[in-house]
PDB file of N, CA and C in Angstrom:
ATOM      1  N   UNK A   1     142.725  94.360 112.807  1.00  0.00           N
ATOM      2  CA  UNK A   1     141.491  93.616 112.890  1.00  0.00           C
ATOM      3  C   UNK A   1     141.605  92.178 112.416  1.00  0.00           C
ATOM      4  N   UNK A   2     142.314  91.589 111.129  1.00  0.00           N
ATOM      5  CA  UNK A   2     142.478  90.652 110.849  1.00  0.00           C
ATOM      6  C   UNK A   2     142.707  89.379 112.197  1.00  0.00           C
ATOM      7  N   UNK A   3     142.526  88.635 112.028  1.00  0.00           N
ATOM      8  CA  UNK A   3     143.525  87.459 113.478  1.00  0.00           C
ATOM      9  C   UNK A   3     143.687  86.394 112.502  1.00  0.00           C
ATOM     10  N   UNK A   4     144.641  85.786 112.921  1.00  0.00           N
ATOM     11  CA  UNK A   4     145.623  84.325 112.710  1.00  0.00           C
ATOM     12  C   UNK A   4     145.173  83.338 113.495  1.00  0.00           C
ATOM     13  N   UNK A   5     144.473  82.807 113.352  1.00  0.00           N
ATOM     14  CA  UNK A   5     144.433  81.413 114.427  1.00  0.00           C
ATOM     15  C   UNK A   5     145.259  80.069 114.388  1.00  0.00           C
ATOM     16  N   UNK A   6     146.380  79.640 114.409  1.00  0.00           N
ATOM     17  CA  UNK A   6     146.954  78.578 114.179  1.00  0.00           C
ATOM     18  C   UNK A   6     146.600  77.526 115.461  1.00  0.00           C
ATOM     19  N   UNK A   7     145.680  76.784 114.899  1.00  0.00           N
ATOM     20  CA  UNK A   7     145.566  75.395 115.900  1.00  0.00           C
ATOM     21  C   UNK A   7     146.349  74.195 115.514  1.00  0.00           C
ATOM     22  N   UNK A   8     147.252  73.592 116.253  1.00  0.00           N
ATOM     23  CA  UNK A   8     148.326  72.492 116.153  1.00  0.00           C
ATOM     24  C   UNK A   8     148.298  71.266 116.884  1.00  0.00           C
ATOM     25  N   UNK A   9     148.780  70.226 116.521  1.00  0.00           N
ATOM     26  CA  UNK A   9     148.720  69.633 117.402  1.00  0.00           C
ATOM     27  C   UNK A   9     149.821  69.249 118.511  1.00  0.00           C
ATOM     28  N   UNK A  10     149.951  68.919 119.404  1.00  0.00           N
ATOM     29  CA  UNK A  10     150.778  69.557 120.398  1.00  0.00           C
ATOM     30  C   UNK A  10     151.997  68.542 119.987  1.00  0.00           C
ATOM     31  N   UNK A  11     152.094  67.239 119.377  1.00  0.00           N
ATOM     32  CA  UNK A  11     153.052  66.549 118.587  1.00  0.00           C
ATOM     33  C   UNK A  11     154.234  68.093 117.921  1.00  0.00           C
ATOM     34  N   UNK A  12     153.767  68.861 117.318  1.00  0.00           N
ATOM     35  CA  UNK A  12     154.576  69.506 116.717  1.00  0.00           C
ATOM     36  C   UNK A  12     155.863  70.567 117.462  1.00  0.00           C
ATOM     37  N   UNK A  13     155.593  70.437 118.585  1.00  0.00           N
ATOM     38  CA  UNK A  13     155.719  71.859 119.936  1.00  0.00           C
ATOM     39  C   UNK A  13     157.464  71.519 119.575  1.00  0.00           C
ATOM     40  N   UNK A  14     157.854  69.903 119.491  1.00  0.00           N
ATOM     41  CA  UNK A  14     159.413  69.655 119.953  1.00  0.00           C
ATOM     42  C   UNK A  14     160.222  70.500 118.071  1.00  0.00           C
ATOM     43  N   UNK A  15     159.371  70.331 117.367  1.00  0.00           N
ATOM     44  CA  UNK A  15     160.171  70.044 115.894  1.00  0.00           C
ATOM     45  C   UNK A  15     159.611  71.738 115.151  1.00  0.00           C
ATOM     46  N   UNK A  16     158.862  72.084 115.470  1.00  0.00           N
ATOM     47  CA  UNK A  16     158.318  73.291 114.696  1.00  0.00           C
ATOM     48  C   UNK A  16     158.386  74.361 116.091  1.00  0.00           C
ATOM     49  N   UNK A  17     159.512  75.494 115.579  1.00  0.00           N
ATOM     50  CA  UNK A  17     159.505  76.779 116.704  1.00  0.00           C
ATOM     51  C   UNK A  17     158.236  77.469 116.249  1.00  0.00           C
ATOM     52  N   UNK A  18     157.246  77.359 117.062  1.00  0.00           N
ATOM     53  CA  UNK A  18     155.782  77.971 117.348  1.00  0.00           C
ATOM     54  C   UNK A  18     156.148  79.326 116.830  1.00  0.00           C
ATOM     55  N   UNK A  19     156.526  80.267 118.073  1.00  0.00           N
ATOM     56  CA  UNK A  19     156.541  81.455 117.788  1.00  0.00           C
ATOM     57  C   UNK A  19     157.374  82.230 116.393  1.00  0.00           C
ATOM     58  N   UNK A  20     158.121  81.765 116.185  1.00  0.00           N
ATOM     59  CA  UNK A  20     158.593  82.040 114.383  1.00  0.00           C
ATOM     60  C   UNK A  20     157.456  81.924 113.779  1.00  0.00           C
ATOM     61  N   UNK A  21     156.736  80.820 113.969  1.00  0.00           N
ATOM     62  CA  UNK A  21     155.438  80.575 112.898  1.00  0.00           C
ATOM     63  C   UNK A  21     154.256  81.663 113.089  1.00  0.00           C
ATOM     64  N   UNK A  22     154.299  81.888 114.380  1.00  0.00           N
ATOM     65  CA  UNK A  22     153.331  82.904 114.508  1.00  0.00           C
ATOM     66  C   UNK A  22     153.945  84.255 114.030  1.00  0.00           C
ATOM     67  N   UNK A  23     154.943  84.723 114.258  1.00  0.00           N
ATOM     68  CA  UNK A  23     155.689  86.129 113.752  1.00  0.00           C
ATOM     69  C   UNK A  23     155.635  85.607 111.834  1.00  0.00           C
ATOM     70  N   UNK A  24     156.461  84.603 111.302  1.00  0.00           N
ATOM     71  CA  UNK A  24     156.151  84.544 109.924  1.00  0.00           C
ATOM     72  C   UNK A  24     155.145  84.780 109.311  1.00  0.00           C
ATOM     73  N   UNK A  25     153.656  84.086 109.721  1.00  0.00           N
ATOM     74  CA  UNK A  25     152.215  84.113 109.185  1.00  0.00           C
ATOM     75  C   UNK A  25     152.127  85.419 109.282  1.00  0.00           C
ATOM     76  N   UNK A  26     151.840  86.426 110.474  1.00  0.00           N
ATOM     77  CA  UNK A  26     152.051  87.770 110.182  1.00  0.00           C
ATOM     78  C   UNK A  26     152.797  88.636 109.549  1.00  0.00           C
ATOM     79  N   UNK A  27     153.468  88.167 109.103  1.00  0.00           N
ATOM     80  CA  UNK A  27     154.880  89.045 108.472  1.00  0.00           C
ATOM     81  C   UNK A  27     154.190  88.390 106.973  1.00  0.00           C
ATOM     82  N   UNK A  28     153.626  87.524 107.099  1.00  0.00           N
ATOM     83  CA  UNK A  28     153.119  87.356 105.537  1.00  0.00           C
ATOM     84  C   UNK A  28     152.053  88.121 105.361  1.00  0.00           C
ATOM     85  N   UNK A  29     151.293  88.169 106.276  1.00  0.00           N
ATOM     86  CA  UNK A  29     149.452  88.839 106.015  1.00  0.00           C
ATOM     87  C   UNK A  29     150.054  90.060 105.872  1.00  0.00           C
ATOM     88  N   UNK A  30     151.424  91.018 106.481  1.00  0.00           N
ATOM     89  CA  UNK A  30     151.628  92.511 105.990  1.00  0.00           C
ATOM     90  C   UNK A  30     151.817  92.914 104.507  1.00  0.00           C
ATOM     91  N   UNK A  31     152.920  91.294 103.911  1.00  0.00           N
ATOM     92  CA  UNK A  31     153.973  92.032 103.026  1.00  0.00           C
ATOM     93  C   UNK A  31     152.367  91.534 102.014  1.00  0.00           C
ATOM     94  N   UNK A  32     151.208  91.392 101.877  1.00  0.00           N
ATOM     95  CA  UNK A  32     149.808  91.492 101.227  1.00  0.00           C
ATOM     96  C   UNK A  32     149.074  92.570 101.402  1.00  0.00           C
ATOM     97  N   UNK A  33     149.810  93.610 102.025  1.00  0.00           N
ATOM     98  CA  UNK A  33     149.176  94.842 102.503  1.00  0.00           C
ATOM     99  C   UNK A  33     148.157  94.967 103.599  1.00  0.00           C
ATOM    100  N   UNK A  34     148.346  94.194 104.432  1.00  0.00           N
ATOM    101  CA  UNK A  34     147.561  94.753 105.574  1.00  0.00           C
ATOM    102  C   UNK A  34     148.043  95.143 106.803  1.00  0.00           C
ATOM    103  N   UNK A  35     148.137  96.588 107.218  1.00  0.00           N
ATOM    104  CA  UNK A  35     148.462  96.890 108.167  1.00  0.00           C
ATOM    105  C   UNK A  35     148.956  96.031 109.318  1.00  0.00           C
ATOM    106  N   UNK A  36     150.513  95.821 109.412  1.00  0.00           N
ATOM    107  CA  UNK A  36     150.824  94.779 110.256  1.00  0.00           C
ATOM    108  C   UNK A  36     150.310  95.315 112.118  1.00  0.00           C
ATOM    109  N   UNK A  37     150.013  96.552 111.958  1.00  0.00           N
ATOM    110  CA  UNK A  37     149.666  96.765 113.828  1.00  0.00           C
ATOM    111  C   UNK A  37     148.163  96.396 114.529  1.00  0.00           C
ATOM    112  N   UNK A  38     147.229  96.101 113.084  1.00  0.00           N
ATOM    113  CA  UNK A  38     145.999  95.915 113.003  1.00  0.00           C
ATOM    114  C   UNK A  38     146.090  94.011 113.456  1.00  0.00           C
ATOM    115  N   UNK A  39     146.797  93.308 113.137  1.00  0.00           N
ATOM    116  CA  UNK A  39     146.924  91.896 112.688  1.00  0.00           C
ATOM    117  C   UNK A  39     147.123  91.519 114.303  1.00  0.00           C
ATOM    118  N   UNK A  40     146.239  90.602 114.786  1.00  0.00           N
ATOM    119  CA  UNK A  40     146.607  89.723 116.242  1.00  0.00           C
ATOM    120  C   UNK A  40     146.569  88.361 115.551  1.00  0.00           C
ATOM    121  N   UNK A  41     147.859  87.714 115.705  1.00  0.00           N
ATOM    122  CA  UNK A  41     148.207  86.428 115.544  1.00  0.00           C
ATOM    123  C   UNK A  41     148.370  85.363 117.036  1.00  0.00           C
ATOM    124  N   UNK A  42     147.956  84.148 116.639  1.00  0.00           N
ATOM    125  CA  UNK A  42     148.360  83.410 118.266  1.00  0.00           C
ATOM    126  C   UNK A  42     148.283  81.751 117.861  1.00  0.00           C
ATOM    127  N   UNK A  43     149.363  81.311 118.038  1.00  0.00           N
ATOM    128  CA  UNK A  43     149.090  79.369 117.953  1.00  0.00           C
ATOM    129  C   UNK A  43     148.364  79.186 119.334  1.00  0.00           C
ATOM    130  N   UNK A  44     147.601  77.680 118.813  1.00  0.00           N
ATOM    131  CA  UNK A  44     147.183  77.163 120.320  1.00  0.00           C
ATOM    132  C   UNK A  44     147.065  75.693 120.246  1.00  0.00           C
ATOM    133  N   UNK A  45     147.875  74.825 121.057  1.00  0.00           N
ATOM    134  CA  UNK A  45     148.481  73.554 121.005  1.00  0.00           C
ATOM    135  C   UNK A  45     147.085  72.935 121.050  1.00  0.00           C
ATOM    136  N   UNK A  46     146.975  71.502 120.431  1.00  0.00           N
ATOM    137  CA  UNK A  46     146.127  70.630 121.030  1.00  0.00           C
ATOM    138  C   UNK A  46     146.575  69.379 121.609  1.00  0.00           C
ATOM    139  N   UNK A  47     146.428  68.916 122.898  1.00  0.00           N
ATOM    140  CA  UNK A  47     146.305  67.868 123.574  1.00  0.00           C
ATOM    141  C   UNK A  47     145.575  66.782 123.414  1.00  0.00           C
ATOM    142  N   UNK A  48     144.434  67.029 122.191  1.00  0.00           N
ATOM    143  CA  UNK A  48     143.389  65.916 122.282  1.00  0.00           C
ATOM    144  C   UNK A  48     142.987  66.411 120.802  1.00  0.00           C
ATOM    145  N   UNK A  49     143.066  65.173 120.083  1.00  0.00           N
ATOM    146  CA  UNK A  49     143.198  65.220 118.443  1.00  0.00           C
ATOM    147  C   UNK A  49     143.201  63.786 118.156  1.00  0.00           C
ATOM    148  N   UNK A  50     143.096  63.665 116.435  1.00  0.00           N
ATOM    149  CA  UNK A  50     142.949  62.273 115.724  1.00  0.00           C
ATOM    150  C   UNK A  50     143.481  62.915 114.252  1.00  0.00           C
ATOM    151  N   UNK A  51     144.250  62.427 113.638  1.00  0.00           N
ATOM    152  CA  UNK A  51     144.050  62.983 112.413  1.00  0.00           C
ATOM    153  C   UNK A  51     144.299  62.071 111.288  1.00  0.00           C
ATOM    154  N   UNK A  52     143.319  61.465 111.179  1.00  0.00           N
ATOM    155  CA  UNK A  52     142.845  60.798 110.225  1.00  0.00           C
ATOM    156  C   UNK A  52     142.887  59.159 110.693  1.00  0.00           C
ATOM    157  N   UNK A  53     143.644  58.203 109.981  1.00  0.00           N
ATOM    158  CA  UNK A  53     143.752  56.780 110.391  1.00  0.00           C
ATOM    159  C   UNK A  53     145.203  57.182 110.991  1.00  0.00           C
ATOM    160  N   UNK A  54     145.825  58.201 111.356  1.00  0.00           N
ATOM    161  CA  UNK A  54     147.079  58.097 112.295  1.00  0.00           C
ATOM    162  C   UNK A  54     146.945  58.266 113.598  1.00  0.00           C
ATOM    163  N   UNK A  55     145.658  58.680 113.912  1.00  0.00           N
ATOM    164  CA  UNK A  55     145.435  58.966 115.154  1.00  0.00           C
ATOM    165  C   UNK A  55     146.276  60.091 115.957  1.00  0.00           C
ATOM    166  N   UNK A  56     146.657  59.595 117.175  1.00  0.00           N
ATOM    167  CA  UNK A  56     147.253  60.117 117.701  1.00  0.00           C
ATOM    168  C   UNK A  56     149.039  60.658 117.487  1.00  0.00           C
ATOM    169  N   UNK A  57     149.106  59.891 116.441  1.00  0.00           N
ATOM    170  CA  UNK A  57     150.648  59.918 116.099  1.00  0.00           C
ATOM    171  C   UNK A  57     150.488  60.938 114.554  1.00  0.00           C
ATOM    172  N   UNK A  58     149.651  61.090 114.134  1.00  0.00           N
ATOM    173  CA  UNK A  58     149.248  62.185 113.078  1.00  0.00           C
ATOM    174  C   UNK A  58     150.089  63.535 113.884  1.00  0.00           C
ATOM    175  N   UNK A  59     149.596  64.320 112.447  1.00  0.00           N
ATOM    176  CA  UNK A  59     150.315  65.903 112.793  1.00  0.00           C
ATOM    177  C   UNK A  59     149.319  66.748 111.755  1.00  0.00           C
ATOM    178  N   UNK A  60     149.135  67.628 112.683  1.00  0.00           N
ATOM    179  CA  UNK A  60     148.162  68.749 111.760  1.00  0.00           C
ATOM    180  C   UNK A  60     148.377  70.308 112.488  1.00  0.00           C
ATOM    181  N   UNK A  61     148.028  70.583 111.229  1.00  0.00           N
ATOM    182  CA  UNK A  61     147.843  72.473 111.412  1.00  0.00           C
ATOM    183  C   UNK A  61     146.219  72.751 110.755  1.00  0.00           C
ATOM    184  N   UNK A  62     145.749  73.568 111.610  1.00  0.00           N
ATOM    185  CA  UNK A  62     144.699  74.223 110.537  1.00  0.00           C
ATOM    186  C   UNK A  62     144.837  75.648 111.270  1.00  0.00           C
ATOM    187  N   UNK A  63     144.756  76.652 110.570  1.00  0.00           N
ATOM    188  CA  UNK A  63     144.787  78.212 110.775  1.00  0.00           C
ATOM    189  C   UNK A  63     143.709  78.700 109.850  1.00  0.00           C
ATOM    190  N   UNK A  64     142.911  79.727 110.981  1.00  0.00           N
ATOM    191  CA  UNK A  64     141.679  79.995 110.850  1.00  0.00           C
ATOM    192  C   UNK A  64     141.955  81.572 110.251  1.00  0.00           C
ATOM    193  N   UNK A  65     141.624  82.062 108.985  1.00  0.00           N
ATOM    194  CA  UNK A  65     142.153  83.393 108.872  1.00  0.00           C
ATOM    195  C   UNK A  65     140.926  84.467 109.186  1.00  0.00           C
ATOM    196  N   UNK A  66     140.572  85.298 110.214  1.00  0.00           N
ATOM    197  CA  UNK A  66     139.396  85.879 110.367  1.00  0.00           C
ATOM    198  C   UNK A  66     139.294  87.592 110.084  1.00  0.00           C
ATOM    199  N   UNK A  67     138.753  87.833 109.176  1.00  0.00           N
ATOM    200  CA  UNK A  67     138.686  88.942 108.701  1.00  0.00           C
ATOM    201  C   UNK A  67     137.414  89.804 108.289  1.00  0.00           C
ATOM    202  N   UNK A  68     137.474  90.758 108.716  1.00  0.00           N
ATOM    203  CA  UNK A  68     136.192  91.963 108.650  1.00  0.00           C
ATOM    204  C   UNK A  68     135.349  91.708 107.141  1.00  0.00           C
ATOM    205  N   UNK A  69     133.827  91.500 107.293  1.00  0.00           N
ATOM    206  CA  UNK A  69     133.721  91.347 105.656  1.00  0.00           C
ATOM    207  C   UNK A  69     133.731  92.666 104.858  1.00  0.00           C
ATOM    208  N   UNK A  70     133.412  92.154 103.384  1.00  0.00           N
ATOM    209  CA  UNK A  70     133.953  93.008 102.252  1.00  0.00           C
ATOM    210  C   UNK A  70     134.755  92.769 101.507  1.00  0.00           C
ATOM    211  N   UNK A  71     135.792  91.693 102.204  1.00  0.00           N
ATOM    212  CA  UNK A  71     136.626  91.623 101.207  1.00  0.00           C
ATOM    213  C   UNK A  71     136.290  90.755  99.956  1.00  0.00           C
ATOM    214  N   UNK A  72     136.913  90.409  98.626  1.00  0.00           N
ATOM    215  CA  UNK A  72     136.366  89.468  97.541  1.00  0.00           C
ATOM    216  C   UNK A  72     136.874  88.653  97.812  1.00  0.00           C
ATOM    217  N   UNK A  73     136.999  87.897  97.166  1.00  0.00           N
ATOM    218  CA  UNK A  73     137.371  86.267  97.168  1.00  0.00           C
ATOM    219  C   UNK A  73     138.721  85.970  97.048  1.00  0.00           C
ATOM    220  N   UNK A  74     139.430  86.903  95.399  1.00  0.00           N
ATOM    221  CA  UNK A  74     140.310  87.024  95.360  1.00  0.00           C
ATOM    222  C   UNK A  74     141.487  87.845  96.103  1.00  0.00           C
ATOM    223  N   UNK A  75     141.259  88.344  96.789  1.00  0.00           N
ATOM    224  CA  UNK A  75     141.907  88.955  97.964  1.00  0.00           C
ATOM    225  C   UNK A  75     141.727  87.831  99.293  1.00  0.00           C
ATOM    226  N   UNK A  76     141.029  87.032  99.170  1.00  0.00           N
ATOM    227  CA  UNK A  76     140.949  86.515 100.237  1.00  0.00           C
ATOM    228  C   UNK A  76     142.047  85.192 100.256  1.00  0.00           C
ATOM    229  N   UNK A  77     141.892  84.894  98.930  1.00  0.00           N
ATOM    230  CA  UNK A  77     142.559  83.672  98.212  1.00  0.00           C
ATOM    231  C   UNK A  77     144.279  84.328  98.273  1.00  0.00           C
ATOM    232  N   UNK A  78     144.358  85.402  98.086  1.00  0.00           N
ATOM    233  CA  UNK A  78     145.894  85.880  97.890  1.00  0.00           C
ATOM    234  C   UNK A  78     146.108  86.046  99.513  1.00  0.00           C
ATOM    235  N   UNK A  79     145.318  86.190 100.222  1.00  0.00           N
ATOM    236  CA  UNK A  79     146.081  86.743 101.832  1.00  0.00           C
ATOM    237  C   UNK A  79     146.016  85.031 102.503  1.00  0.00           C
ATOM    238  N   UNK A  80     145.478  84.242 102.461  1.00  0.00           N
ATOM    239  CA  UNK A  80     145.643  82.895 102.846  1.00  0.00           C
ATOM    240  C   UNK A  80     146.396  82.115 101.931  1.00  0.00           C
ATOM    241  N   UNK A  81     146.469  82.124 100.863  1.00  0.00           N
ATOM    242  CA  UNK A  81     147.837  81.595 100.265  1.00  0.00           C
ATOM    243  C   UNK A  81     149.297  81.978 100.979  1.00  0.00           C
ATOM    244  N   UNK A  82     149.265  83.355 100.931  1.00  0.00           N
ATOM    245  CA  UNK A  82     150.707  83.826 101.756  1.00  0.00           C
ATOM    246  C   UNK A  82     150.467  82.973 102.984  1.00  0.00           C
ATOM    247  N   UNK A  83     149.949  82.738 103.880  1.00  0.00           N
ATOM    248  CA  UNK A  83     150.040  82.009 104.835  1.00  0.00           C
ATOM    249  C   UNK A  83     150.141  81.218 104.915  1.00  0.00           C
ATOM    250  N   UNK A  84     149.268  80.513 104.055  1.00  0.00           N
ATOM    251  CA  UNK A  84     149.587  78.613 104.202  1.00  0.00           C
ATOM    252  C   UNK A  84     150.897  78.105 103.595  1.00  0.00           C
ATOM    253  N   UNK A  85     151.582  79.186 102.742  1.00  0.00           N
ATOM    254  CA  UNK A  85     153.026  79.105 102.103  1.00  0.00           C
ATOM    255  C   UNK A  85     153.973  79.183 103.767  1.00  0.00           C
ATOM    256  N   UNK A  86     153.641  79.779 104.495  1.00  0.00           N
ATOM    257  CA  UNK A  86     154.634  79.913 105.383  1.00  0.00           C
ATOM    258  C   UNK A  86     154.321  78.754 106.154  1.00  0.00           C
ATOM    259  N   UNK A  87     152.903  78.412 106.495  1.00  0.00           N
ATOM    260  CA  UNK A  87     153.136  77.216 107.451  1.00  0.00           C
ATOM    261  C   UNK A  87     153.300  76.147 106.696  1.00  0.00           C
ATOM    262  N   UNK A  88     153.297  75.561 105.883  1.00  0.00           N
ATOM    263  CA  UNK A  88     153.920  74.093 105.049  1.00  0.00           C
ATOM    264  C   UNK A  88     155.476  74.783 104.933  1.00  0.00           C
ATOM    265  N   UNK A  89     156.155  75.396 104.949  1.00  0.00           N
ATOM    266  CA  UNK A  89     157.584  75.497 105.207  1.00  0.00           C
ATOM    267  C   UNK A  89     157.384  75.497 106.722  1.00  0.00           C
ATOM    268  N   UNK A  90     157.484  75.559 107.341  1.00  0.00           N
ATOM    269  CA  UNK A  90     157.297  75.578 108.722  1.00  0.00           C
ATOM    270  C   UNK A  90     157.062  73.952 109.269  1.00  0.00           C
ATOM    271  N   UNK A  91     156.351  73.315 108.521  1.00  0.00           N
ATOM    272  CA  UNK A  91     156.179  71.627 108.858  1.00  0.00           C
ATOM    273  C   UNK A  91     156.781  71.127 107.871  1.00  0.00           C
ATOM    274  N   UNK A  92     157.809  71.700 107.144  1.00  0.00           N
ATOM    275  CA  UNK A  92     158.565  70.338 106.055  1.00  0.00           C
ATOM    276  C   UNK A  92     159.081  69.276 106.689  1.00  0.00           C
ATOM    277  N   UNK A  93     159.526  69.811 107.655  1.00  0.00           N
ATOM    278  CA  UNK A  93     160.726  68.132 108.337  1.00  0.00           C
ATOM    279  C   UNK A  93     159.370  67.217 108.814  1.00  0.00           C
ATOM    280  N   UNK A  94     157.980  67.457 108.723  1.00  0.00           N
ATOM    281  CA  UNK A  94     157.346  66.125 108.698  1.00  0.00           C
ATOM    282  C   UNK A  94     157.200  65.305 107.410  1.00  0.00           C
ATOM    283  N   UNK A  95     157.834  66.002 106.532  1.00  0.00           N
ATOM    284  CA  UNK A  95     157.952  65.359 104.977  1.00  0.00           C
ATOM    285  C   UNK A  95     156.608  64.693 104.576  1.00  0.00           C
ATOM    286  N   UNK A  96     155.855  65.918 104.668  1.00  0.00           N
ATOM    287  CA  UNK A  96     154.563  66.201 104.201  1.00  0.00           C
ATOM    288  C   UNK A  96     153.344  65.160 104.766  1.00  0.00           C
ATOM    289  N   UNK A  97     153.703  64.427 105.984  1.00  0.00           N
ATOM    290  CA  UNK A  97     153.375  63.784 106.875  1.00  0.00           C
ATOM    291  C   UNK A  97     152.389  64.800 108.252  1.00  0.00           C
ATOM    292  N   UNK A  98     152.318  65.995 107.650  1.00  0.00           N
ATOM    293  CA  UNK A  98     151.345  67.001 108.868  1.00  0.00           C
ATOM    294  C   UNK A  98     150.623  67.415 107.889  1.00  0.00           C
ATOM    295  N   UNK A  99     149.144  67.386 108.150  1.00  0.00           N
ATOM    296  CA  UNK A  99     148.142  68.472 107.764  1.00  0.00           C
ATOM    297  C   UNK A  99     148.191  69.550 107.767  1.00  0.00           C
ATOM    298  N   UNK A 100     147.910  70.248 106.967  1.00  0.00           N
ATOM    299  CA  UNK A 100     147.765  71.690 106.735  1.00  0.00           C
ATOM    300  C   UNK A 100     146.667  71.742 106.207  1.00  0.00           C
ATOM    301  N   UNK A 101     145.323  72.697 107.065  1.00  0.00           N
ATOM    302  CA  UNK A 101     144.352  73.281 106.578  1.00  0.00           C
ATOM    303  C   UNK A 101     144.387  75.109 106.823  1.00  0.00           C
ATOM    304  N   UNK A 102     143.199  75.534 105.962  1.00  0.00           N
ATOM    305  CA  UNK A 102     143.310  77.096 105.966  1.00  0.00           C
ATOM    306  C   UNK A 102     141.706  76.867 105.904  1.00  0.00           C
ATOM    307  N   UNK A 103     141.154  78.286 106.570  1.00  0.00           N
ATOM    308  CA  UNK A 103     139.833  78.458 106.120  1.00  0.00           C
ATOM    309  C   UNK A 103     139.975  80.097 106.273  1.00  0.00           C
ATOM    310  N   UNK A 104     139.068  80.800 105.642  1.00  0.00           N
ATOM    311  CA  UNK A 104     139.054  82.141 105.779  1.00  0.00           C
ATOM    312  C   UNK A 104     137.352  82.404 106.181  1.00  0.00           C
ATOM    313  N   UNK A 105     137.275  83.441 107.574  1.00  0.00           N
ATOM    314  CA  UNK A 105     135.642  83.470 107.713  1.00  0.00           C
ATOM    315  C   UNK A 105     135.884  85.187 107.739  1.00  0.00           C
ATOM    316  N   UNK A 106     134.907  85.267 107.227  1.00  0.00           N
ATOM    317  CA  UNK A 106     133.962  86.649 107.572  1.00  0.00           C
ATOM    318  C   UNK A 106     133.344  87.150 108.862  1.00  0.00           C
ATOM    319  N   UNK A 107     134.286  88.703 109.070  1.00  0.00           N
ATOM    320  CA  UNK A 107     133.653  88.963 110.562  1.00  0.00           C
ATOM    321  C   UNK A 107     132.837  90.018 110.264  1.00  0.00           C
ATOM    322  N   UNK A 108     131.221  89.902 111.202  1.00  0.00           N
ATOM    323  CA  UNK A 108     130.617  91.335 110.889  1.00  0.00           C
ATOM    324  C   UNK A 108     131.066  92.678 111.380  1.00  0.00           C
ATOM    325  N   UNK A 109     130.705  93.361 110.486  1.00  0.00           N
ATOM    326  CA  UNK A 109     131.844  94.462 111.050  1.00  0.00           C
ATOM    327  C   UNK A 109     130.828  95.104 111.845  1.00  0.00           C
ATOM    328  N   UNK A 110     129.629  95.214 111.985  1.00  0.00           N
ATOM    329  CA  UNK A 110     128.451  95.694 112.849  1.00  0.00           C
ATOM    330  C   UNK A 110     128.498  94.960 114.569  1.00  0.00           C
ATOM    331  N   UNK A 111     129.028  93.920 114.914  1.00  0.00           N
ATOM    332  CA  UNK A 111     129.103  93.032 115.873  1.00  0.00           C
ATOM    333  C   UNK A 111     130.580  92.576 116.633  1.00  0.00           C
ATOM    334  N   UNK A 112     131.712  93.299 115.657  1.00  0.00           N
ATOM    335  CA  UNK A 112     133.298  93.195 115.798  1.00  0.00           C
ATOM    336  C   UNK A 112     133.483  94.860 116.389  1.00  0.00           C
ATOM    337  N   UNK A 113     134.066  94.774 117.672  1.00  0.00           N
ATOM    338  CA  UNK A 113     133.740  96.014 118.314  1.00  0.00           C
ATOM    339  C   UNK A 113     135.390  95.765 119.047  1.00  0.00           C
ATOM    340  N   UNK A 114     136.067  96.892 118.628  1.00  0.00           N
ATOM    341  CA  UNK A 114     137.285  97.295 119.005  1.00  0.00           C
ATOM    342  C   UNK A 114     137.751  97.827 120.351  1.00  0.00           C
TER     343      UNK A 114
END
């Protein structure tokens, strides 16, 4: 049930292997205990971005972590930490020159239908 959303900007496609990043982030949300067969992970490039006063020559990540509610805070804080640890290794060779954001939302579990 969990999902990974990694949105990028498409600058990153030549220097960061996507799909490692997507298999790593999951391989992190398991070794936090969550059923890795439950977990759908997926990057999705952007073509049309600004990030910040670099504009177009900027680099960013933000990954959206979406998960069934219930959980606390601190569980929420420990399963997006493991992740955002994997994607800032994942963008080092921009030598801390790419954004990295995380947000974690709450899915209703009354309206999330399998």
């Amino acid at each position: 049930m969990p999902h990974i959303i990694i949105e990028h900007s498409n600058n990153l496609n030549d220097s960061v292997d996507l799909q490692k990043l997507v298999v790593d982030t999951q391989e992190a949300l398991a070794t936090q205990g969550v059923e890795k067969a439950r977990i759908k992970s997926r990057a999705i490039p952007l073509a049309h971005y600004v990030v910040g006063d670099k504009g177009q020559d900027g680099a960013m990540v933000h990954i959206t972590l979406l998960l069934l509610e219930g959980r606390d805070d601190v569980l929420k804080k420990q399963y997006s930490t493991a992740i955002y640890e994997e994607v800032t290794k994942a963008v080092k060779v921009f030598d801390g020159a790419c954004a990295v954001t995380l947000e974690v939302r709450d899915m209703a579990a009354a309206t999330y239908i399998l």
